[in-house]
Protein backbone atom coordinates (compact mmCIF):
# COMPACT_ATOMS: atom_id res chain seq x y z
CA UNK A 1 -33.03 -17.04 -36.37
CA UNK A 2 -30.01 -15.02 -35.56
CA UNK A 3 -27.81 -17.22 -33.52
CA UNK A 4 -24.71 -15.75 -30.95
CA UNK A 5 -22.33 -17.10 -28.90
CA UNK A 6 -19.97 -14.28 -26.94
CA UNK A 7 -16.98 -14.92 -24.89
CA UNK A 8 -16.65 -12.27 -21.79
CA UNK A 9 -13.56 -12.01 -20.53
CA UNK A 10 -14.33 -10.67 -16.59
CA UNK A 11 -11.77 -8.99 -14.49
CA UNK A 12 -10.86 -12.06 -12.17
CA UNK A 13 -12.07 -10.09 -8.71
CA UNK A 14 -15.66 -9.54 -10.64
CA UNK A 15 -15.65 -13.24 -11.68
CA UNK A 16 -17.81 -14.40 -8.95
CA UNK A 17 -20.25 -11.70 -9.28
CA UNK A 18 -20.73 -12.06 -12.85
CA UNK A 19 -24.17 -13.24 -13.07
CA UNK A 20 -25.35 -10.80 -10.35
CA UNK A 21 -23.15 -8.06 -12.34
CA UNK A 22 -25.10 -9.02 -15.57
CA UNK A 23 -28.75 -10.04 -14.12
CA UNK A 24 -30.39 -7.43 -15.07
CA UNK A 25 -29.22 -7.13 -18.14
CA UNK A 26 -29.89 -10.59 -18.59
CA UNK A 27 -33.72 -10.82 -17.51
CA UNK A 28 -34.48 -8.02 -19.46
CA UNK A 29 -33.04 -9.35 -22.29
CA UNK A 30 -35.29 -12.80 -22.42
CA UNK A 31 -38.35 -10.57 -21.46
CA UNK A 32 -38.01 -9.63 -25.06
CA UNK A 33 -40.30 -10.56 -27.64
CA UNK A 34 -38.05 -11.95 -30.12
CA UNK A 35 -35.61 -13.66 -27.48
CA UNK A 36 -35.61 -17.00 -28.06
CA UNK A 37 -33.05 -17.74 -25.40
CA UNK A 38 -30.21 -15.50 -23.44
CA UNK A 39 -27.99 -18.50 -21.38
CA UNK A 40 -24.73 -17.71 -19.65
CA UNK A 41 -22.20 -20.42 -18.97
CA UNK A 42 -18.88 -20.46 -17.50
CA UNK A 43 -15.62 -21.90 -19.19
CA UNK A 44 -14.43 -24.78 -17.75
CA UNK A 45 -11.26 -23.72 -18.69
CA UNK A 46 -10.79 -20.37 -17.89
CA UNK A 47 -12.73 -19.16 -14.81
CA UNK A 48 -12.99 -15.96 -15.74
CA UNK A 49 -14.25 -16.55 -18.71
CA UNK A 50 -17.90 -16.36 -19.51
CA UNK A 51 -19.97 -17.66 -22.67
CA UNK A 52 -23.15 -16.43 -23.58
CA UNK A 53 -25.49 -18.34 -26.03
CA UNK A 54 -28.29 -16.38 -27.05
CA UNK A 55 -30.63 -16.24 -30.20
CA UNK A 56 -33.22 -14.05 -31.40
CA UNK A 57 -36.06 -14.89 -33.41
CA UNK A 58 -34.96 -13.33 -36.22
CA UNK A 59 -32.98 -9.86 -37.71
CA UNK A 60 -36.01 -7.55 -36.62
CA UNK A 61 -35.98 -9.17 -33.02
CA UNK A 62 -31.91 -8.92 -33.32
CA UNK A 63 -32.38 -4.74 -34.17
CA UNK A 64 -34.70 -4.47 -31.47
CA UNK A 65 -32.17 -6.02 -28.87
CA UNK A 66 -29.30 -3.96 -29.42
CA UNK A 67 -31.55 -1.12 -29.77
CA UNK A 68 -33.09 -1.44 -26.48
CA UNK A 69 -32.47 0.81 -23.63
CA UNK A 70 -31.26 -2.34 -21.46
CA UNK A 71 -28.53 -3.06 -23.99
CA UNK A 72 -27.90 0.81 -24.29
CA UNK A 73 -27.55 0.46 -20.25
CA UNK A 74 -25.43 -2.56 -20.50
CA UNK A 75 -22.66 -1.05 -22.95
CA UNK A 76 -22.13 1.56 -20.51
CA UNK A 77 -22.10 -0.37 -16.96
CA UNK A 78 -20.29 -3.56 -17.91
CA UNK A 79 -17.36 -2.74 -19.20
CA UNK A 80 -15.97 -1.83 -16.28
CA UNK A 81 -15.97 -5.02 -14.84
CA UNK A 82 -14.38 -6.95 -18.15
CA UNK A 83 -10.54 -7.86 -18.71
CA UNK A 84 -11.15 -7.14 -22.59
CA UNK A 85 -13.31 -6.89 -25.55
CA UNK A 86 -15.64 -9.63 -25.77
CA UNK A 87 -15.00 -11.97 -29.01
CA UNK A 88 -18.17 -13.10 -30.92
CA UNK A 89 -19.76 -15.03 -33.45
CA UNK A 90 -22.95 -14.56 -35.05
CA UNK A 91 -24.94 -15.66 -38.28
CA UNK A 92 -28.58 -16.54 -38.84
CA UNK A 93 -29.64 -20.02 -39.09
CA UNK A 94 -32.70 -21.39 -40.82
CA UNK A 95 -34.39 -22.89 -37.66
CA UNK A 96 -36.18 -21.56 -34.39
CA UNK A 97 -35.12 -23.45 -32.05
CA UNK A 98 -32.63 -26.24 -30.90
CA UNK A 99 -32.03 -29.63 -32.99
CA UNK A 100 -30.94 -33.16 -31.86
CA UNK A 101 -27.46 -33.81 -32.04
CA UNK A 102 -28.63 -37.49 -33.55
CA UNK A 103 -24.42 -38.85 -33.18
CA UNK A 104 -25.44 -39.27 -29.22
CA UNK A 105 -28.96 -40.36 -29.64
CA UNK A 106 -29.99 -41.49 -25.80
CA UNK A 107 -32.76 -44.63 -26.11
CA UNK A 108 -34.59 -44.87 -23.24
C-alpha cells in the first residue's frame, strides 16, 4: 500500500473550520476505490496544525487520487486557507491494512 502522513499548517482564524473547510474533499476522497483510509487529526501541540493519515491501496489507487477531479478541486480551494506548504511523507509498505503495535499488547 502507499502509506501518507501530511502536516497542514492552517491559517489560525481557519483553524476551527478546518474539517468543514476540507469535508468535502475529505468524503470524496474515502469514496474512492483504492482508499483504504483518509483520517484527519489535530496536533496536540500546535493547534493549527493538522495531520492527515491516509493510505491507498496501492500506486494505481495512489494515481487515481491525485488524478481525481476532487483533488484537482482541492489544490485550488485550500490553499487559501493554509499558513504554508504542507510537509509530507510517503512510501509504500508491504501490508493493507493496520498492524498491532505488540510493545503495548492490552490482555483482556
Amino acid at each position: 500500500m502507499i502509506f501518507i502522513t501530511a502536516k497542514f499548517p492552517v491559517r489560525p482564524e481557519h483553524a476551527e473550520d478546518w474539517p468543514q473547510i476540507a469535508a468535502d474533499f475529505t468524503q470524496a476522497t474515502r469514496a474512492e476505490e483504492g482508499c483504504l483510509w483518509f483520517d484527519w487529526s489535530r496536533s496536540l501541540d500546535d493547534p493549527n496544525e493538522y495531520v492527515l493519515v491516509e493510505a491507498f491501496r496501492d500506486g494505481e489507487a495512489g494515481a487515481a487520487h491525485v488524478s481525481s477531479p476532487h483533488f484537482a478541486q482541492a489544490q485550488q480551494d485550500l490553499p487559501q486557507y493554509l499558513a504554508a506548504t504542507p510537509s509530507i511523507v510517503s512510501t509504500e509498505v508491504d501490508q493493507q491494512d493496520w498492524s498491532e503495535l505488540g510493545e503495548l499488547a492490552v490482555d483482556r
